[in-house]
C-alpha atoms as a PDB file:
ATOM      1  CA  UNK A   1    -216.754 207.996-120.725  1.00  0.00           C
ATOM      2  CA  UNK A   2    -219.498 209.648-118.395  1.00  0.00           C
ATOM      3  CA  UNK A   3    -222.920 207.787-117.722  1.00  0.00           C
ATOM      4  CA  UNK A   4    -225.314 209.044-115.323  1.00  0.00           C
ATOM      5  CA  UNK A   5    -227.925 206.112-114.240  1.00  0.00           C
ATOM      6  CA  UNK A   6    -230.135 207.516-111.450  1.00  0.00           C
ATOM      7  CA  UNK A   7    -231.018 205.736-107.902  1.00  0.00           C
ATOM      8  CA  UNK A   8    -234.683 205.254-109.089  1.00  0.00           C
ATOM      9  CA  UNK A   9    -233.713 204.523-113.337  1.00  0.00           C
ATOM     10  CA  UNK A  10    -231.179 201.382-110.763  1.00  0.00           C
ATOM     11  CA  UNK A  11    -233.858 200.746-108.667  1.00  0.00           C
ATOM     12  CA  UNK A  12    -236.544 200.073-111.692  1.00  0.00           C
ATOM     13  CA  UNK A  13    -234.502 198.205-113.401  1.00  0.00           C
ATOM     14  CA  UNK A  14    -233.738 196.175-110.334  1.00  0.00           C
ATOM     15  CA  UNK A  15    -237.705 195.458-110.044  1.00  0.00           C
ATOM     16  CA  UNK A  16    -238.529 194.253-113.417  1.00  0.00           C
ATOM     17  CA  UNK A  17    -235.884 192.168-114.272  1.00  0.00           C
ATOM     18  CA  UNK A  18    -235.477 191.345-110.895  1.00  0.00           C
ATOM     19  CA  UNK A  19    -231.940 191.493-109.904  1.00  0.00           C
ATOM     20  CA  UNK A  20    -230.299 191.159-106.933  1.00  0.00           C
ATOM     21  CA  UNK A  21    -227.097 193.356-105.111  1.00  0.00           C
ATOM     22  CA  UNK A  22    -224.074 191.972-107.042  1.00  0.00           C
ATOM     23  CA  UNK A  23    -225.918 191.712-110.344  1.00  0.00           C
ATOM     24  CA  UNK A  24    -224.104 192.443-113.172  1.00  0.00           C
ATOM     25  CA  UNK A  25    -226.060 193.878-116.160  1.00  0.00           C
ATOM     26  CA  UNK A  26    -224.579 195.669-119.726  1.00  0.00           C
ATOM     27  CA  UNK A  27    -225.610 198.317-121.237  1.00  0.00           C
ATOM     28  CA  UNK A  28    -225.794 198.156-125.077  1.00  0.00           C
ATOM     29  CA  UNK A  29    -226.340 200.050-128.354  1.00  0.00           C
ATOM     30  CA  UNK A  30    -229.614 198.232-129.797  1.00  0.00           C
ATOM     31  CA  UNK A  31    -230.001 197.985-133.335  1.00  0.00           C
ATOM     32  CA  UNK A  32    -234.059 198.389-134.539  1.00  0.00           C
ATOM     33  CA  UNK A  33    -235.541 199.995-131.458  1.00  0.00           C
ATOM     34  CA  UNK A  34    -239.696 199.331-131.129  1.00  0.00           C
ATOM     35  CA  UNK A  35    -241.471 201.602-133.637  1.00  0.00           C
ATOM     36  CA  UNK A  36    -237.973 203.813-134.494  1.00  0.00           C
ATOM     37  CA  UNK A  37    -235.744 201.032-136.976  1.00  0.00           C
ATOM     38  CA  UNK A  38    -232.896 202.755-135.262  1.00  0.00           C
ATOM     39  CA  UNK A  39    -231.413 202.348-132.223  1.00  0.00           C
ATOM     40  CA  UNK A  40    -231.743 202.410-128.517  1.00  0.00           C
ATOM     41  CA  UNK A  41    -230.475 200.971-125.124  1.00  0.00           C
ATOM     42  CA  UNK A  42    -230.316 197.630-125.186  1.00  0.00           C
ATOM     43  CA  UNK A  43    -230.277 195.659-121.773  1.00  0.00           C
ATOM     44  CA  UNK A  44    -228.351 191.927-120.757  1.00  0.00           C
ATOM     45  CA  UNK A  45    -227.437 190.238-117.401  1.00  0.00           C
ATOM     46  CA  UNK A  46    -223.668 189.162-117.969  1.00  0.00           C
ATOM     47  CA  UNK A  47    -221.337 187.707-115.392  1.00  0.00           C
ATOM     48  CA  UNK A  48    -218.706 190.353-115.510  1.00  0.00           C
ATOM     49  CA  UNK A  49    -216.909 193.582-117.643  1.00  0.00           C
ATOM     50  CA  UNK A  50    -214.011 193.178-119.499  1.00  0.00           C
ATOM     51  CA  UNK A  51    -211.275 195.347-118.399  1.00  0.00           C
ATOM     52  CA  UNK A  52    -211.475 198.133-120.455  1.00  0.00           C
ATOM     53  CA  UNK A  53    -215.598 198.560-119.867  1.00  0.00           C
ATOM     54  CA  UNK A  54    -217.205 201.405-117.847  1.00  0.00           C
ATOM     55  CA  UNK A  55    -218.649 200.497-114.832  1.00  0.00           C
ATOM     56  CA  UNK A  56    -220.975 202.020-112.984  1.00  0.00           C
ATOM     57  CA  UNK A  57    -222.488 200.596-109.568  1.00  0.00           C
ATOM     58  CA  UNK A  58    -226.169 202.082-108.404  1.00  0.00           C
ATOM     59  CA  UNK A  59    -228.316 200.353-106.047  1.00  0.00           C
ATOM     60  CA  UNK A  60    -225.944 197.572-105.658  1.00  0.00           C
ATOM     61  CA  UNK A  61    -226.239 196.558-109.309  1.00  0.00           C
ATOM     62  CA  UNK A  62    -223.013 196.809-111.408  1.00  0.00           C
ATOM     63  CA  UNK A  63    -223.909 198.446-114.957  1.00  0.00           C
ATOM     64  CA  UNK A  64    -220.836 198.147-117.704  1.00  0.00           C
ATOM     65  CA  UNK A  65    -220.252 199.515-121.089  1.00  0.00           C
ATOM     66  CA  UNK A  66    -218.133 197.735-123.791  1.00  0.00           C
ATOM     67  CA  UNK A  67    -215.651 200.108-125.575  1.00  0.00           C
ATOM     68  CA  UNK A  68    -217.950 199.187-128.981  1.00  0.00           C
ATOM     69  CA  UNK A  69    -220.509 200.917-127.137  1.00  0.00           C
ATOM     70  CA  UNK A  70    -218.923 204.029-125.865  1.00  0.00           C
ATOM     71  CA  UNK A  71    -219.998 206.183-128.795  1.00  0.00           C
ATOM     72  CA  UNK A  72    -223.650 206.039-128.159  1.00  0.00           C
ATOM     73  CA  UNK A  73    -223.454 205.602-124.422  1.00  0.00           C
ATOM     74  CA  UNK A  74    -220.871 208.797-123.347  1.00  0.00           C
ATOM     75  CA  UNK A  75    -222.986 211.303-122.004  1.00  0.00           C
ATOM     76  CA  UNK A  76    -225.808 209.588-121.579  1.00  0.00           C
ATOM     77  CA  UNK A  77    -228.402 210.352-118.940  1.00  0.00           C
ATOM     78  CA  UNK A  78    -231.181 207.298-117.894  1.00  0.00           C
ATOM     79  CA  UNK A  79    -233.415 208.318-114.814  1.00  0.00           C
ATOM     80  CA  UNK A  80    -236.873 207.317-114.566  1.00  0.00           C
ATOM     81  CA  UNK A  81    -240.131 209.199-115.789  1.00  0.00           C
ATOM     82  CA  UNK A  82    -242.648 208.906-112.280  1.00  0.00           C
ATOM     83  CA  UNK A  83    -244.723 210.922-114.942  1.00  0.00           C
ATOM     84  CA  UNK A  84    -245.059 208.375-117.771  1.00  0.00           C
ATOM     85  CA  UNK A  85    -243.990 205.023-115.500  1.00  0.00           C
ATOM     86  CA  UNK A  86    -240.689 204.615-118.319  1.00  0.00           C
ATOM     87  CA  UNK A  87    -237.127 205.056-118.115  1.00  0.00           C
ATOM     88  CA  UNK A  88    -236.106 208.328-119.713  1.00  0.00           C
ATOM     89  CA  UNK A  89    -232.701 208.183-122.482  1.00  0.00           C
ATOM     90  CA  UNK A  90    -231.047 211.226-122.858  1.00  0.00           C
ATOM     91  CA  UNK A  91    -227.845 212.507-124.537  1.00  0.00           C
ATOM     92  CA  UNK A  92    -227.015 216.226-125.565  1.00  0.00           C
ATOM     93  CA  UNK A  93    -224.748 214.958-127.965  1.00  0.00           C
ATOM     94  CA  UNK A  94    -227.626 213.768-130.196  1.00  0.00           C
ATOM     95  CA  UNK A  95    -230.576 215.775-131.580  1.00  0.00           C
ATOM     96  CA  UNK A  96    -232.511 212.231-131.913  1.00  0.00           C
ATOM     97  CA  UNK A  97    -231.378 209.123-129.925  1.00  0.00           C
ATOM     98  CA  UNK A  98    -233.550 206.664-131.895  1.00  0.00           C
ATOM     99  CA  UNK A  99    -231.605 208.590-135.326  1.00  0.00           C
ATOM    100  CA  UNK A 100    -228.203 209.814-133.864  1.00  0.00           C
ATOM    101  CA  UNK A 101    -225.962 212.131-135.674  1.00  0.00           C
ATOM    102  CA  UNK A 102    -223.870 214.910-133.735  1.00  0.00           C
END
């Protein structure tokens, strides 16, 4: 499993939700995404990972994966837009993340 969550996609999401360092939050395949009816990132503060979740640490915030969630989540890239003021989803193994299909 490979996630890439950029220092300023960590430090966003630290802002807005707020957390604080040694916040734990999952990552999560979202069913009915705004606009799309398909899917997208979903976002929850949860005490801890399992042991067989991905964990990533950025900005002193622990981000996890549940293995249910690996197939939308491996390869993903989230960094944030300065441009557009949004987090930015991407994943070359999908032509549409909203739609996936490889």
């Amino acid at each position: 499993m490979k996630l890439t969550i950029t220092d300023s996609a960590a430090l966003l999401y630290k802002e807005e939700i707020p957390l604080q360092d040694g916040d734990t939050i999952r990552l999560y395949v979202r069913v009915g995404g705004v606009g799309s009816g398909g899917f997208s990132v979903g976002i929850m503060k949860e005490d801890s990972p399992t042991d067989t979740s991905f964990t990533i640490i950025k900005q002193g915030i622990t981000f996890f994966v549940t293995e249910d969630d690996f197939w939308y989540l491996d390869g993903m890239k989230i960094q944030y837009n300065e441009d557009t003021g949004f987090l930015d989803f991407q994943n070359p193994q999908f032509t549409q993340l909203d739609h996936p299909e490889k």
